[in-house]
Protein backbone atom coordinates (compact mmCIF):
# COMPACT_ATOMS: atom_id res chain seq x y z
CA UNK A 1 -11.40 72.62 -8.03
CA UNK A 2 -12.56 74.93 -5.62
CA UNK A 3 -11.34 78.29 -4.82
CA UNK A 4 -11.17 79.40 -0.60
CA UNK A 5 -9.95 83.32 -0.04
CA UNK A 6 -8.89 83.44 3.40
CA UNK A 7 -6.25 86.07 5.01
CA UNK A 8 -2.75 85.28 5.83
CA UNK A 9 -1.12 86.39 8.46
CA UNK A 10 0.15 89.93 6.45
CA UNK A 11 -3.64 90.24 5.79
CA UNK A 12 -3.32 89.61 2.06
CA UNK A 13 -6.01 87.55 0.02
CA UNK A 14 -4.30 84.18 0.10
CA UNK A 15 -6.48 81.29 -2.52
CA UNK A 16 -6.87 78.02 -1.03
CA UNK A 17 -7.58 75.42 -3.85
CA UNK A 18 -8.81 71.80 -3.13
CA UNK A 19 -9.07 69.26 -5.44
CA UNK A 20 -12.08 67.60 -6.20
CA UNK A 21 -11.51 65.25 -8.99
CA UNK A 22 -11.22 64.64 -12.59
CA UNK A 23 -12.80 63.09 -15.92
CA UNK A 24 -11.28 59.90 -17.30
CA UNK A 25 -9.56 60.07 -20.13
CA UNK A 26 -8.07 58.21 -22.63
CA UNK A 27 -4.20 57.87 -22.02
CA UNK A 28 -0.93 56.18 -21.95
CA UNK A 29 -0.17 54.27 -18.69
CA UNK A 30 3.55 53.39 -17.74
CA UNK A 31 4.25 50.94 -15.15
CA UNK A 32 6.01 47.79 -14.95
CA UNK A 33 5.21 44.44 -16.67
CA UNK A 34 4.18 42.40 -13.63
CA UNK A 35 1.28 45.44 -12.64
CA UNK A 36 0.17 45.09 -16.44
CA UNK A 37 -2.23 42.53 -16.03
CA UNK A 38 -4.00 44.19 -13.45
CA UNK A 39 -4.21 47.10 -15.66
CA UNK A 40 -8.14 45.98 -17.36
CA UNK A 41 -9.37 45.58 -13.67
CA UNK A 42 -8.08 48.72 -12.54
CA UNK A 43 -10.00 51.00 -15.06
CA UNK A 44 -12.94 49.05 -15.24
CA UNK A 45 -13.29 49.87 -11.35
CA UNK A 46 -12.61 53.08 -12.10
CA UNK A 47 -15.09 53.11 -14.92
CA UNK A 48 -18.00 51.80 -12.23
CA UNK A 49 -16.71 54.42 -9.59
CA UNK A 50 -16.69 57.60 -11.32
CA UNK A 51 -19.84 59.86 -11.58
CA UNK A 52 -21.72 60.37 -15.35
CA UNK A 53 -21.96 63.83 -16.14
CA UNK A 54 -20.64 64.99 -12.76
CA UNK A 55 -20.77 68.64 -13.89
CA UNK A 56 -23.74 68.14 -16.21
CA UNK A 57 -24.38 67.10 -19.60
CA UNK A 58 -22.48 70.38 -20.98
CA UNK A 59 -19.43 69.35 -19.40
CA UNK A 60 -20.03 65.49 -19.89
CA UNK A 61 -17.54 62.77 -19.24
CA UNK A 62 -16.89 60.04 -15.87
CA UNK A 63 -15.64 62.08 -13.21
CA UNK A 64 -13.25 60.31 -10.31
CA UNK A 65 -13.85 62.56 -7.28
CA UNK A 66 -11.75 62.08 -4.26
CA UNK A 67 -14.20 59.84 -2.25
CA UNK A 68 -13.84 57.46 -5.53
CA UNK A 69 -10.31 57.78 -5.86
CA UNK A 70 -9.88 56.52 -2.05
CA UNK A 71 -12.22 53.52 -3.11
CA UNK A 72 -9.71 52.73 -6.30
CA UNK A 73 -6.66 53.07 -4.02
CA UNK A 74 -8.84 49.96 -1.69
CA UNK A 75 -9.09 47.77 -4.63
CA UNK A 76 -6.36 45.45 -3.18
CA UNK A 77 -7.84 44.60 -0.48
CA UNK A 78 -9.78 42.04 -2.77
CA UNK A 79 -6.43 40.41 -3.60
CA UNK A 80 -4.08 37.96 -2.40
CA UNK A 81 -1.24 39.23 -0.50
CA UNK A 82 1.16 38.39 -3.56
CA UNK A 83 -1.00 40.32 -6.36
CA UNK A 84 -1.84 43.49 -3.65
CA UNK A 85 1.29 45.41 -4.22
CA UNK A 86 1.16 45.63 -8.25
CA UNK A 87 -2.65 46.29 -8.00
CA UNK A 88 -1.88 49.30 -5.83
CA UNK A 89 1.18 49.99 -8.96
CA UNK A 90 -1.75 49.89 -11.34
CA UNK A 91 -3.56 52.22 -9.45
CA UNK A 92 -1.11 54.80 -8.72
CA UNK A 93 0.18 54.40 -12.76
CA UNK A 94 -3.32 54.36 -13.91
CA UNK A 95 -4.25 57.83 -11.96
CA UNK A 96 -0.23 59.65 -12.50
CA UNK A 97 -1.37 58.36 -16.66
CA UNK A 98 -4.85 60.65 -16.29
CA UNK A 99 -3.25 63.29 -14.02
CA UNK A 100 -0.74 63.89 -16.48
CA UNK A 101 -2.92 65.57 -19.24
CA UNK A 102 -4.53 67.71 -16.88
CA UNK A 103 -1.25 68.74 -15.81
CA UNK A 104 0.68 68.90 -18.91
CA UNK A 105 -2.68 71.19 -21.08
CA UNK A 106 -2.72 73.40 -17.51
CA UNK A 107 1.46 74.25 -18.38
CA UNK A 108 1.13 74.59 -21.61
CA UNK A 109 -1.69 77.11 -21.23
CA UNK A 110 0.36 78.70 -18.27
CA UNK A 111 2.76 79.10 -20.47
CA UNK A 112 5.39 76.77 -18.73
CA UNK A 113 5.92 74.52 -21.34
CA UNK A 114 7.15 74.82 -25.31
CA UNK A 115 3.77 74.18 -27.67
CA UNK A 116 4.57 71.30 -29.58
């Protein structure tokens, strides 16, 4: 993420934050049995998208930026007409699945959600 200061209209400091992407994690996808099959193809795209060691070696991992993410969300294209719609529900399960630790570890440290 990237932090933007600009000025609102009362003149206050106002952050604008973009996102620019995220490591691949291991995690729990939840979609719906006729999308599951799809589900090896989907991450192994992924896998050949993302960026090695985006942020350098200290920070390590595959990183999906957004460029790669609207590459994933293409993916089917390469499909019949019939398969296309539960490729795109593997894709959007497959990123909500590795969105959802970020989101759930950034509450938790917020202070917006019980520790477990």
């Amino acid at each position: 993420m990237s932090l933007d200061f600009k000025d609102d209209e009362s003149g206050n400091p106002e952050p604008e934050v973009s996102f620019i992407g995220f490591a691949l994690t291991d995690c729990e996808v939840k979609l719906a049995a006729l999308s599951v099959k799809y589900l090896r193809a989907v991450h192994r795209t992924a896998l050949e998208l993302a960026v090695p060691n985006r942020f350098g070696l200290e920070t390590g991992g595959f990183w999906l930026t957004n460029d790669q993410i609207e590459q994933l969300r293409r993916l089917p294209e390469y499909y019949t007409p019939a398969e296309a719609d539960n490729v795109a529900q593997a894709i959007e399960a497959y990123l909500k699945a590795q969105l959802r630790e970020f989101y759930s570890s950034t509450a938790e440290r917020s202070g917006a959600l019980p520790d477990h």
